[in-house]
PDB file of N, CA and C in Angstrom:
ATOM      1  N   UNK A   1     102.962  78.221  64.660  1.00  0.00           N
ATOM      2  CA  UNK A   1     103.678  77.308  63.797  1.00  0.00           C
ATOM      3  C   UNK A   1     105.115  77.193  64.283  1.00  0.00           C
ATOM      4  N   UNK A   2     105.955  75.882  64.116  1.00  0.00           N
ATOM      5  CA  UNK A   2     106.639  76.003  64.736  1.00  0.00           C
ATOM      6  C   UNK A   2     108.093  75.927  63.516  1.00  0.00           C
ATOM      7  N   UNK A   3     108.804  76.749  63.958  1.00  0.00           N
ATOM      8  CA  UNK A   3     109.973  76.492  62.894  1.00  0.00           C
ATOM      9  C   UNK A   3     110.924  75.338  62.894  1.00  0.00           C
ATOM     10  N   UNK A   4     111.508  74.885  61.726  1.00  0.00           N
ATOM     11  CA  UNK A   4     112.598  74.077  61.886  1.00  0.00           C
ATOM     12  C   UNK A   4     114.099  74.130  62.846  1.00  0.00           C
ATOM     13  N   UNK A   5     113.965  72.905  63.574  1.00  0.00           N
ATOM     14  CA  UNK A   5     115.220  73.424  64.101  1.00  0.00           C
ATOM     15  C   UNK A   5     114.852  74.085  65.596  1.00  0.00           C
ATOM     16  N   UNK A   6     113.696  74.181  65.883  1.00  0.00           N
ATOM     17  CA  UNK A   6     113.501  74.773  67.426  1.00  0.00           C
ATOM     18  C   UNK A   6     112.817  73.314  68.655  1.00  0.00           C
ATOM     19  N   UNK A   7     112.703  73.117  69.544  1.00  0.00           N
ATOM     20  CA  UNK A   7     112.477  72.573  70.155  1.00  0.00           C
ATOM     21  C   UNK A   7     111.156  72.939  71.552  1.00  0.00           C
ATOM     22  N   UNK A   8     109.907  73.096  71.259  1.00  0.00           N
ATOM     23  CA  UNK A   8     108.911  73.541  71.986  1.00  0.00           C
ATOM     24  C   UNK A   8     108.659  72.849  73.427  1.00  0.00           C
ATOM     25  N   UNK A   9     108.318  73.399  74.201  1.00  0.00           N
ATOM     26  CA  UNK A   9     107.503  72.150  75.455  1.00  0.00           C
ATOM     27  C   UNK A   9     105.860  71.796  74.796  1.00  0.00           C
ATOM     28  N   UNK A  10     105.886  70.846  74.865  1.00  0.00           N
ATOM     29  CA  UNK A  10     104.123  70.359  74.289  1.00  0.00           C
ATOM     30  C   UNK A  10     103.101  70.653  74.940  1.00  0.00           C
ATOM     31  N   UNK A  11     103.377  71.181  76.272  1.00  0.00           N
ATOM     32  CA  UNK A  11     102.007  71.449  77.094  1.00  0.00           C
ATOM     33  C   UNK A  11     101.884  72.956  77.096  1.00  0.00           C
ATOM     34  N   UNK A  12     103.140  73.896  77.079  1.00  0.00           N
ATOM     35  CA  UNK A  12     102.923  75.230  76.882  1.00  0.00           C
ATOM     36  C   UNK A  12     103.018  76.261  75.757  1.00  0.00           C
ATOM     37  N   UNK A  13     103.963  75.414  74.489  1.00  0.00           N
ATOM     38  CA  UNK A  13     104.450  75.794  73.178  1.00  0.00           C
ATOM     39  C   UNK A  13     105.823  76.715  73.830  1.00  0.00           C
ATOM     40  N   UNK A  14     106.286  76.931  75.037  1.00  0.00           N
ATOM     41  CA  UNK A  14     107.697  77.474  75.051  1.00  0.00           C
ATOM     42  C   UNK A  14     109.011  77.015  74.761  1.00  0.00           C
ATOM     43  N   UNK A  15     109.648  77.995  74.013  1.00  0.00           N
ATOM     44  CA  UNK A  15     110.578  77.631  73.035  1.00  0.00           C
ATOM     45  C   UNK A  15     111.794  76.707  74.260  1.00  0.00           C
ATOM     46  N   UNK A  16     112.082  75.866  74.203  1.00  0.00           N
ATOM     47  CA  UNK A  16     113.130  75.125  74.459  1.00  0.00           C
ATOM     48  C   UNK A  16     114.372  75.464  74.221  1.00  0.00           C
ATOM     49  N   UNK A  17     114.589  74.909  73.282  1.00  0.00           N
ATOM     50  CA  UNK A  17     116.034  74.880  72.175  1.00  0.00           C
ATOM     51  C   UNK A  17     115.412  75.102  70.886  1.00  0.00           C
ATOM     52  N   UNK A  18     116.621  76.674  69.981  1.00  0.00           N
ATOM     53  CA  UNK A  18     118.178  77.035  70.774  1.00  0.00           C
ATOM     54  C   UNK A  18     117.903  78.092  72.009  1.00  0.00           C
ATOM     55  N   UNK A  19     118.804  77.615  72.604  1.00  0.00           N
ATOM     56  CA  UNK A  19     118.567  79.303  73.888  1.00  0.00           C
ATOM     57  C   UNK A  19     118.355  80.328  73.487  1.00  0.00           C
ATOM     58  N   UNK A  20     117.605  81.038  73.725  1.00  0.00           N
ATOM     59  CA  UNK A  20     117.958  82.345  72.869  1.00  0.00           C
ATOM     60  C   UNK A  20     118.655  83.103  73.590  1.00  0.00           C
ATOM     61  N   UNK A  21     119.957  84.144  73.668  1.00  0.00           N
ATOM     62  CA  UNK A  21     120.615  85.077  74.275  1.00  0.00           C
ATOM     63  C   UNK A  21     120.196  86.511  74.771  1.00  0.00           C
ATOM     64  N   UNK A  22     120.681  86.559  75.838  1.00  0.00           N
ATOM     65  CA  UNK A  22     120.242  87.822  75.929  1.00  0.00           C
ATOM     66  C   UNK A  22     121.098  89.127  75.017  1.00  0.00           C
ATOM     67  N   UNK A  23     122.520  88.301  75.146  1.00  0.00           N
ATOM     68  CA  UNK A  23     122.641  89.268  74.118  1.00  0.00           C
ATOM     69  C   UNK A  23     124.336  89.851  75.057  1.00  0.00           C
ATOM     70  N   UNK A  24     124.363  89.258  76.589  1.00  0.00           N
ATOM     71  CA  UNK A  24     125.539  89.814  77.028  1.00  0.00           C
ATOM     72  C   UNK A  24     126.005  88.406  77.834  1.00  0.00           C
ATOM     73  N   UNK A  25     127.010  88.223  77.183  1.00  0.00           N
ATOM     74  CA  UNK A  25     127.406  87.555  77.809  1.00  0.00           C
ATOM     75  C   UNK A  25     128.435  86.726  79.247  1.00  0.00           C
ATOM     76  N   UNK A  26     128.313  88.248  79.644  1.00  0.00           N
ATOM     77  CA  UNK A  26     128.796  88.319  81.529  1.00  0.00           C
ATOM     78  C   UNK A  26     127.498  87.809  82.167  1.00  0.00           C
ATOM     79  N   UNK A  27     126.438  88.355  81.766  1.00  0.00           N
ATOM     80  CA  UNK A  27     124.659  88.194  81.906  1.00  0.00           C
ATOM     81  C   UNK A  27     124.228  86.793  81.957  1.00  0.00           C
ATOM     82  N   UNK A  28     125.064  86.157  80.409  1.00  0.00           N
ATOM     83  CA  UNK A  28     124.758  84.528  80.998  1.00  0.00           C
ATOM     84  C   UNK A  28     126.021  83.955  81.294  1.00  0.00           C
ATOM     85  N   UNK A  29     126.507  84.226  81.949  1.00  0.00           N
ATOM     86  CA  UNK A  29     127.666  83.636  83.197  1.00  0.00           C
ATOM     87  C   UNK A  29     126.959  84.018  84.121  1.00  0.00           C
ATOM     88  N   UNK A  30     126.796  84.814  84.790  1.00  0.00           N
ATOM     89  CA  UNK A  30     126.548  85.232  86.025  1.00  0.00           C
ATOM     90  C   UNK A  30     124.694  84.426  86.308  1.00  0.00           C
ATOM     91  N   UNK A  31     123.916  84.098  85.663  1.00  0.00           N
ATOM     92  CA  UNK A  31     123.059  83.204  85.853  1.00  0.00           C
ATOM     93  C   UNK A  31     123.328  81.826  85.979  1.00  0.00           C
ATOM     94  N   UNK A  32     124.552  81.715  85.224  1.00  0.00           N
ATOM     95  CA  UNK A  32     125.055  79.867  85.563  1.00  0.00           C
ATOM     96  C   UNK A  32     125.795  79.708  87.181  1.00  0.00           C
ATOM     97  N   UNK A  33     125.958  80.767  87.962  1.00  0.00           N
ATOM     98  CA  UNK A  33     126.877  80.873  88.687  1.00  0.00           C
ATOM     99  C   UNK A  33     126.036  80.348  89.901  1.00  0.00           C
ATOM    100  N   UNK A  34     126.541  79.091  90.615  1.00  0.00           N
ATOM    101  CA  UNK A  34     125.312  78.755  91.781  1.00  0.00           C
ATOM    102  C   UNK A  34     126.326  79.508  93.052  1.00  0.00           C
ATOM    103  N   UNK A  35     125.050  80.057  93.986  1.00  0.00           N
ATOM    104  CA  UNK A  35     125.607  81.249  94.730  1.00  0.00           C
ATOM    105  C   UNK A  35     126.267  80.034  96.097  1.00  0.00           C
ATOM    106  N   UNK A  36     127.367  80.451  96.614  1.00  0.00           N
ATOM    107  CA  UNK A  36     127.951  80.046  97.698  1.00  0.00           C
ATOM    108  C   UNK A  36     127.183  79.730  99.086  1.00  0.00           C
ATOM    109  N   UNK A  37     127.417  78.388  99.511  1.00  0.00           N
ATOM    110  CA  UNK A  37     126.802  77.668 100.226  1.00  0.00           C
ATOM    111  C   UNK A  37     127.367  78.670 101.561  1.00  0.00           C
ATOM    112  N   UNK A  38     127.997  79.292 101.756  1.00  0.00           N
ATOM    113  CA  UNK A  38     128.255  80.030 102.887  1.00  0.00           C
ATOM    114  C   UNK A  38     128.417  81.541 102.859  1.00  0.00           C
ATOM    115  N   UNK A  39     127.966  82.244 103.284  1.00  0.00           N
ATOM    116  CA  UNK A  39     128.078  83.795 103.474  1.00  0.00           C
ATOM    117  C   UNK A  39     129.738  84.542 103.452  1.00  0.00           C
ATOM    118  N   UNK A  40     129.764  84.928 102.122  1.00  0.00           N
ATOM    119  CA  UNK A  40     131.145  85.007 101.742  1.00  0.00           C
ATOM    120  C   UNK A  40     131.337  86.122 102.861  1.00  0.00           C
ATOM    121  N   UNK A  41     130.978  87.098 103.072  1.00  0.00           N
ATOM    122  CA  UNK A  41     131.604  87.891 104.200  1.00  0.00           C
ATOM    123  C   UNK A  41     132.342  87.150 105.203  1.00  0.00           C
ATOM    124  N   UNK A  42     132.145  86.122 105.736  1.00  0.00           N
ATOM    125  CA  UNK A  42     132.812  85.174 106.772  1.00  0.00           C
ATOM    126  C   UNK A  42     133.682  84.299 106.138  1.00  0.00           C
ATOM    127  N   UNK A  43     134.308  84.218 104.948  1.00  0.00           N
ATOM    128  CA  UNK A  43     135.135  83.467 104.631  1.00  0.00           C
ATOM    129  C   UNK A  43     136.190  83.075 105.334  1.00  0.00           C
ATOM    130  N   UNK A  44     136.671  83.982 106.273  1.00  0.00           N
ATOM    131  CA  UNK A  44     138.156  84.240 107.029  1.00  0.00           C
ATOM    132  C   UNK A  44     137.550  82.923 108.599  1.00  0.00           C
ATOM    133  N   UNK A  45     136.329  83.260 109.057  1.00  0.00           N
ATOM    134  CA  UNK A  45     135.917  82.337 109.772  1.00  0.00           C
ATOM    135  C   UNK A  45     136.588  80.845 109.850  1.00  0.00           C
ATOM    136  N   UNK A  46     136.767  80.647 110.810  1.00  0.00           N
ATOM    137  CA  UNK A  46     137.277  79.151 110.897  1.00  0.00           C
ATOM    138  C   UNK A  46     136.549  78.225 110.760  1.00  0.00           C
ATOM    139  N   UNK A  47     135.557  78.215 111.331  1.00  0.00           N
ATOM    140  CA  UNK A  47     134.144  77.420 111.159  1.00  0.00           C
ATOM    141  C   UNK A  47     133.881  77.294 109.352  1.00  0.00           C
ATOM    142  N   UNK A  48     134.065  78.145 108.923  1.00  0.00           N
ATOM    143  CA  UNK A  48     133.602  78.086 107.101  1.00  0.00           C
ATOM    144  C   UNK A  48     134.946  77.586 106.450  1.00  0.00           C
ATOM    145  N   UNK A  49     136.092  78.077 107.038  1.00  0.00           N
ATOM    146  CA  UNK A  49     137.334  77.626 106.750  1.00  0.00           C
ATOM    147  C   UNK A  49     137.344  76.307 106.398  1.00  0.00           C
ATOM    148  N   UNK A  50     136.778  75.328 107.615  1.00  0.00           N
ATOM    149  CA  UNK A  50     137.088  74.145 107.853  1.00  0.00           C
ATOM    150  C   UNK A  50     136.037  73.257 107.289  1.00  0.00           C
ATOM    151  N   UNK A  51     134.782  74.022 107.141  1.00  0.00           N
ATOM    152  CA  UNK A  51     133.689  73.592 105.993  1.00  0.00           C
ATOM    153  C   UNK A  51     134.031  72.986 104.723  1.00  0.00           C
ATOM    154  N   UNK A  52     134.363  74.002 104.224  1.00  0.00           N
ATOM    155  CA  UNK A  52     134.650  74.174 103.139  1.00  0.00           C
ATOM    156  C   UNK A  52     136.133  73.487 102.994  1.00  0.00           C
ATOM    157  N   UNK A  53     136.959  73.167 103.777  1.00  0.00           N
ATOM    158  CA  UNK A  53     138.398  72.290 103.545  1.00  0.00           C
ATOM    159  C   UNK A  53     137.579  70.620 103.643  1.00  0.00           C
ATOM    160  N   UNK A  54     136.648  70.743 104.423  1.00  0.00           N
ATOM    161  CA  UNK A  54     136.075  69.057 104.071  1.00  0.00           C
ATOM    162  C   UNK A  54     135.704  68.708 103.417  1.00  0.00           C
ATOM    163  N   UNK A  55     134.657  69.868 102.650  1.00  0.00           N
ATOM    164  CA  UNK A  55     134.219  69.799 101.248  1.00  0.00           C
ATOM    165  C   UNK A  55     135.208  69.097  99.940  1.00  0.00           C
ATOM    166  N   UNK A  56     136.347  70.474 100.075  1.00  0.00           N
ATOM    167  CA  UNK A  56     137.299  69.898  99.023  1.00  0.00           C
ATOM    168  C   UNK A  56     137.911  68.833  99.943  1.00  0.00           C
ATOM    169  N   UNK A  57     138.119  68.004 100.313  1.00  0.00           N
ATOM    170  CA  UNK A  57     139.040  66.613 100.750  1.00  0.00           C
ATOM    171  C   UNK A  57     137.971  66.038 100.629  1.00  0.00           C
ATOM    172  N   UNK A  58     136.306  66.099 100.317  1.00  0.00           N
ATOM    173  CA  UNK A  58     135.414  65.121  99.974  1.00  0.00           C
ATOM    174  C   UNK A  58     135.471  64.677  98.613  1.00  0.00           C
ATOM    175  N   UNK A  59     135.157  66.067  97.666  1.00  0.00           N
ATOM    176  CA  UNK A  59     135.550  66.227  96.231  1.00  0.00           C
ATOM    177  C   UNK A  59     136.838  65.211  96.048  1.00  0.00           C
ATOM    178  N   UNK A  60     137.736  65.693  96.606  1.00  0.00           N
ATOM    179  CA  UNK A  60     139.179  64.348  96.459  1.00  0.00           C
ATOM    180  C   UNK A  60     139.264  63.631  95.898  1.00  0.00           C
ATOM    181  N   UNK A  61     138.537  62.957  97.281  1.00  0.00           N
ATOM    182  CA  UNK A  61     138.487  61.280  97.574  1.00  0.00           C
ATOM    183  C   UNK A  61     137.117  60.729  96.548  1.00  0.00           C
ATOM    184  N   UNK A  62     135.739  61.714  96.092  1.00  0.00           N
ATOM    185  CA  UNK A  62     135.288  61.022  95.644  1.00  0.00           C
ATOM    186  C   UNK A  62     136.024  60.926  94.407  1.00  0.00           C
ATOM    187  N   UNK A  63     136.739  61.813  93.952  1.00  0.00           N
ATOM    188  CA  UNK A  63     136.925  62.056  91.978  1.00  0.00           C
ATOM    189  C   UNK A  63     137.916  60.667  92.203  1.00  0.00           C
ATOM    190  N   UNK A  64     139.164  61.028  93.473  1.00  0.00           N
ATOM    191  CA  UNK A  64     140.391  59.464  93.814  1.00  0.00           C
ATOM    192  C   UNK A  64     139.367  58.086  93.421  1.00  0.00           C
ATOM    193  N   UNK A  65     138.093  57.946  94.038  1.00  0.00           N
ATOM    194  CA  UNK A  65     137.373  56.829  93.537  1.00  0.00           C
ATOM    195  C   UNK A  65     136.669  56.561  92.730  1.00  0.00           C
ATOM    196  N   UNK A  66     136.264  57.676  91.911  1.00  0.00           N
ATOM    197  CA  UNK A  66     135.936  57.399  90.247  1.00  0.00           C
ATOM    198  C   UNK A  66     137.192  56.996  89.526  1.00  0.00           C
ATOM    199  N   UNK A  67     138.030  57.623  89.153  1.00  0.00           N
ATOM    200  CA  UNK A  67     139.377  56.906  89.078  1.00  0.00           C
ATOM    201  C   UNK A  67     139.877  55.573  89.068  1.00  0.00           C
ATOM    202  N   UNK A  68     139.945  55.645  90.594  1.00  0.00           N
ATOM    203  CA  UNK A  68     140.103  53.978  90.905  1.00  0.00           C
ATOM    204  C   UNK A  68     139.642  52.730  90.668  1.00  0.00           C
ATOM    205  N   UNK A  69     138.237  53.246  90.085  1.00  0.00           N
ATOM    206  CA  UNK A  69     137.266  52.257  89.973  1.00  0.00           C
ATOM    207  C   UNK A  69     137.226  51.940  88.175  1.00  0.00           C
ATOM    208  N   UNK A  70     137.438  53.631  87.623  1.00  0.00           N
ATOM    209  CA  UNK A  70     137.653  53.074  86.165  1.00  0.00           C
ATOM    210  C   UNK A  70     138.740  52.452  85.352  1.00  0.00           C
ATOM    211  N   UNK A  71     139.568  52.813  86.878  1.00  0.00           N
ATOM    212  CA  UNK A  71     141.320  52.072  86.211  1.00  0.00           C
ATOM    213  C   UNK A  71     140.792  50.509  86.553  1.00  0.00           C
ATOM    214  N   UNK A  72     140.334  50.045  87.262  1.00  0.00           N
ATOM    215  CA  UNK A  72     140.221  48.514  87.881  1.00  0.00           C
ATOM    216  C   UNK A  72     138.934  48.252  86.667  1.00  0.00           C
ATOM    217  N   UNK A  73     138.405  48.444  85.977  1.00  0.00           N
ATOM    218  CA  UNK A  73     137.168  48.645  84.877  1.00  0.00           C
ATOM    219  C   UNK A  73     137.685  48.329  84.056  1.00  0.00           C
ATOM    220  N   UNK A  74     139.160  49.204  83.195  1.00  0.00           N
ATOM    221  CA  UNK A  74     139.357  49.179  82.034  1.00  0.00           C
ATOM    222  C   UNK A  74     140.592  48.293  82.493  1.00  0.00           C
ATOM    223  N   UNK A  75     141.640  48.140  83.252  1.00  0.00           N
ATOM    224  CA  UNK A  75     141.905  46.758  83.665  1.00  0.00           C
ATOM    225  C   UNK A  75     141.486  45.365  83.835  1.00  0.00           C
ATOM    226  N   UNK A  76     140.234  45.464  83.929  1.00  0.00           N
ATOM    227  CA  UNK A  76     139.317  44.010  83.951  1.00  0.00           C
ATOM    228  C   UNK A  76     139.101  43.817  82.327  1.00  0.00           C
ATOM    229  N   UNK A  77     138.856  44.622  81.760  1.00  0.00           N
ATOM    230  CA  UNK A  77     138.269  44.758  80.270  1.00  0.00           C
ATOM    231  C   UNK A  77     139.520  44.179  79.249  1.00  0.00           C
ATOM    232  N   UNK A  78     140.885  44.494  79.434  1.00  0.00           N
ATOM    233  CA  UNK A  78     141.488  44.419  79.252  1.00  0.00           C
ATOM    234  C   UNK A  78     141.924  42.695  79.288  1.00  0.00           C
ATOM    235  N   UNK A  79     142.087  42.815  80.485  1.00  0.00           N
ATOM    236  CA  UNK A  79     142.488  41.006  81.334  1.00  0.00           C
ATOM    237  C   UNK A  79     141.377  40.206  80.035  1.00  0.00           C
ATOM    238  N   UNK A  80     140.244  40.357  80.116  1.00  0.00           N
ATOM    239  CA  UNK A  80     139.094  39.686  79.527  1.00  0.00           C
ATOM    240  C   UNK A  80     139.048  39.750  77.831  1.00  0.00           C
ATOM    241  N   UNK A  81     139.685  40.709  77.241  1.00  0.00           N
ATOM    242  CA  UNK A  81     139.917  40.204  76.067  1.00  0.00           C
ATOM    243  C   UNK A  81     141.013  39.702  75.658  1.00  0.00           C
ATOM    244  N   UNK A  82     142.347  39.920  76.425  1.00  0.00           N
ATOM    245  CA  UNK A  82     143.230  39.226  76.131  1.00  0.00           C
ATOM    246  C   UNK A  82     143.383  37.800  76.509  1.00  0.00           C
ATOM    247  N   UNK A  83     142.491  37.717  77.633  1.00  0.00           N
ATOM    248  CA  UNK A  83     142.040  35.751  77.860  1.00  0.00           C
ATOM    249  C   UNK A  83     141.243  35.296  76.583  1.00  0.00           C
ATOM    250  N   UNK A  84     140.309  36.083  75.977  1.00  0.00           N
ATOM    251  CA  UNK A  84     139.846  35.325  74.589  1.00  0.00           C
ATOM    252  C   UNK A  84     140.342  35.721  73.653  1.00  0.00           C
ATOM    253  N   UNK A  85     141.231  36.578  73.086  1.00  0.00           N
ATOM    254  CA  UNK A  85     142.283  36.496  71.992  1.00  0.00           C
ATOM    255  C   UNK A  85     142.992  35.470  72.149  1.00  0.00           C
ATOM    256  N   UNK A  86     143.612  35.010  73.858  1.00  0.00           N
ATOM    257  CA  UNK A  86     144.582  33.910  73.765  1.00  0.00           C
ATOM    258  C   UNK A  86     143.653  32.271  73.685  1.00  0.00           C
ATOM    259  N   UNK A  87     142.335  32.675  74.041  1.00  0.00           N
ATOM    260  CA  UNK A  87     141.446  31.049  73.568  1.00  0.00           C
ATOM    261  C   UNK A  87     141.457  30.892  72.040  1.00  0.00           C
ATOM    262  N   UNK A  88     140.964  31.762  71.097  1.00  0.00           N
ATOM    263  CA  UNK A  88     141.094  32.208  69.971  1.00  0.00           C
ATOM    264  C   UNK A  88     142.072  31.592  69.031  1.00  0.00           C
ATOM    265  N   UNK A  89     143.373  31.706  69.948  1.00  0.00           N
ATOM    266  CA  UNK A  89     144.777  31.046  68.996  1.00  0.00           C
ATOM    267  C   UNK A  89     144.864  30.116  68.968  1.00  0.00           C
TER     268      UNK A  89
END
């Protein structure tokens, strides 16, 4: 039977939602934690150095063009209701 308030899978009856805890919570951090795309012992490496510096200057430029794109978005949005507020008058 299923209680109020829980969320089952239909093909296996396993509980979904709420999570249940284990109970420590370093325990569920350290499961959310996705492990490093490179062998941290070599961090000092130049080769991983420079990996990982393209990485972040990728991150950048993409977040610079989410940005850019929602300023030119809510700029257009903008332009477009104030052209029909001013048909309006």
């Amino acid at each position: 039977m299923v209680s109020t308030g829980e969320l089952r899978d239909w093909e296996n009856g396993r509980k979904l939602w709420p999570v249940t805890s284990s109970g420590s919570l370093a325990a569920e951090f350290a499961l959310g934690i996705a492990s490093p795309v490179y062998d941290p012992a070599r961090w000092s490496d130049p080769a991983v150095q420079a990996q990982r510096r393209a990485e972040v200057e990728k991150q950048h430029r993409e977040i610079g063009e989410y940005y850019a794109s929602m300023t030119a978005e809510q700029e257009d949005r903008i332009n477009r209701e104030e052209r029909e507020r001013r048909r309006a008058t």
